[in-house]
Protein backbone atom coordinates (compact mmCIF):
# COMPACT_ATOMS: atom_id res chain seq x y z
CA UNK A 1 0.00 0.00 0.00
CA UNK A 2 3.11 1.97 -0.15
CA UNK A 3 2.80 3.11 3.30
CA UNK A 4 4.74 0.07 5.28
CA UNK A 5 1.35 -1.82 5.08
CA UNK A 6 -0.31 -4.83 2.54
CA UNK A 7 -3.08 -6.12 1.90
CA UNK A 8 -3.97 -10.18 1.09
CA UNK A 9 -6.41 -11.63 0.49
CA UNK A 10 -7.08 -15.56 -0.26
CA UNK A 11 -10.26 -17.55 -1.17
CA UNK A 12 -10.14 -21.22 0.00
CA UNK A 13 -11.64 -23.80 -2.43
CA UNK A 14 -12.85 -25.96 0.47
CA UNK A 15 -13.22 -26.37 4.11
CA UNK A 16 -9.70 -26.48 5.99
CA UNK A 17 -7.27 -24.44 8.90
CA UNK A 18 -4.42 -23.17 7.38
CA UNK A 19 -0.94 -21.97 8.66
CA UNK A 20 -0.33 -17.89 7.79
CA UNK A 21 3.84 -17.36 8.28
CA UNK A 22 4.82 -13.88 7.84
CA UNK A 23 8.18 -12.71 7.72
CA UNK A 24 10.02 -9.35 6.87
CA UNK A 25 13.80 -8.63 6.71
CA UNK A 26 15.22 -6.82 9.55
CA UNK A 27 17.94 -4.74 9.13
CA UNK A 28 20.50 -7.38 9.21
CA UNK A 29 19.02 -8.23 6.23
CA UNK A 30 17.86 -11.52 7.88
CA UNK A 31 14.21 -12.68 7.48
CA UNK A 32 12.68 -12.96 10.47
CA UNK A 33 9.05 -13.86 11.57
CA UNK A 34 6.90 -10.86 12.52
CA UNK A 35 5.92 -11.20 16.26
CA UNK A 36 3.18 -13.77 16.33
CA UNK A 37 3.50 -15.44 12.88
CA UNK A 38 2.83 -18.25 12.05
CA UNK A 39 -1.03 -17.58 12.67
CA UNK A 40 -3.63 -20.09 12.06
CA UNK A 41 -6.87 -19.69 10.39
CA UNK A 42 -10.12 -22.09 9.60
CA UNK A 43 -11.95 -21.70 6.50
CA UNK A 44 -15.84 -23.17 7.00
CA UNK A 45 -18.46 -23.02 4.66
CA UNK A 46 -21.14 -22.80 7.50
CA UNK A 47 -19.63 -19.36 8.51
CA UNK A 48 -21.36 -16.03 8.11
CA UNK A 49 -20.25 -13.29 5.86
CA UNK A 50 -19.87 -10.96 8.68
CA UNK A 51 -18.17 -12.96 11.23
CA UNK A 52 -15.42 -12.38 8.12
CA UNK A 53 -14.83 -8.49 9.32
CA UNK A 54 -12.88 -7.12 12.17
CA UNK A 55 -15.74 -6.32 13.94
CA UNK A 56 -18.09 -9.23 13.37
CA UNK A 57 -19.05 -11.48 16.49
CA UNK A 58 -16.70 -13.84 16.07
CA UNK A 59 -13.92 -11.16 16.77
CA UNK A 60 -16.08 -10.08 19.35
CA UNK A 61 -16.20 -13.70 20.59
CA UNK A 62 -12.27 -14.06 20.70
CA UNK A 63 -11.71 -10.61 22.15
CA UNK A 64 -13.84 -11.45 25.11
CA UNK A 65 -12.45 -15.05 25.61
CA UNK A 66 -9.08 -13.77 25.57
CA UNK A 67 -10.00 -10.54 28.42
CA UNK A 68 -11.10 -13.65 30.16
CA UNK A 69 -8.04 -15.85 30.26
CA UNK A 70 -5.92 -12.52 30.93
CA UNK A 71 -7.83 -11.66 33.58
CA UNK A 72 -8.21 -15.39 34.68
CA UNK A 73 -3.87 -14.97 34.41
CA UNK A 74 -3.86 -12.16 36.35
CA UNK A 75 -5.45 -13.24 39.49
CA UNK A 76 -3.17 -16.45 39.24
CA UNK A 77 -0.39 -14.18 39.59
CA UNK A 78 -1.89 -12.20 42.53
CA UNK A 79 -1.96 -14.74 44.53
């Protein structure tokens, strides 16, 4: 996008999780994994359209799930 950013897209053929490595070169010239990577995604025909967007429940659903298990972590550590 000329701006440091890109954009991807991919259309899976047919139910399945895939594995999503991303790299970039740091500046020892060395390609390195880009914190996180490699991310995992499932492709599932019984999905809705909008749980596709950033702000469609299913990121809503895995935003509050992980709040939970932080907070869950941080009374662990409390103790």
């Amino acid at each position: 996008m000329q701006d440091g950013q890109y954009f991807c897209t991919y259309t899976c053929t047919e139910e399945c999780q895939v594995e999503v490595r991303i790299e970039f070169e740091d500046d020892r010239g060395k390609m390195v994994p880009l914190r996180g990577s490699p991310y995992t995604a499932t492709f599932s025909s019984k999905a809705k359209a909008a749980d596709n967007t950033m702000i469609g429940g299913a990121m809503s659903k895995y935003i509050a799930k992980e709040i939970e298990t932080l907070n869950s972590h941080f009374a662990d550590v409390k103790k």
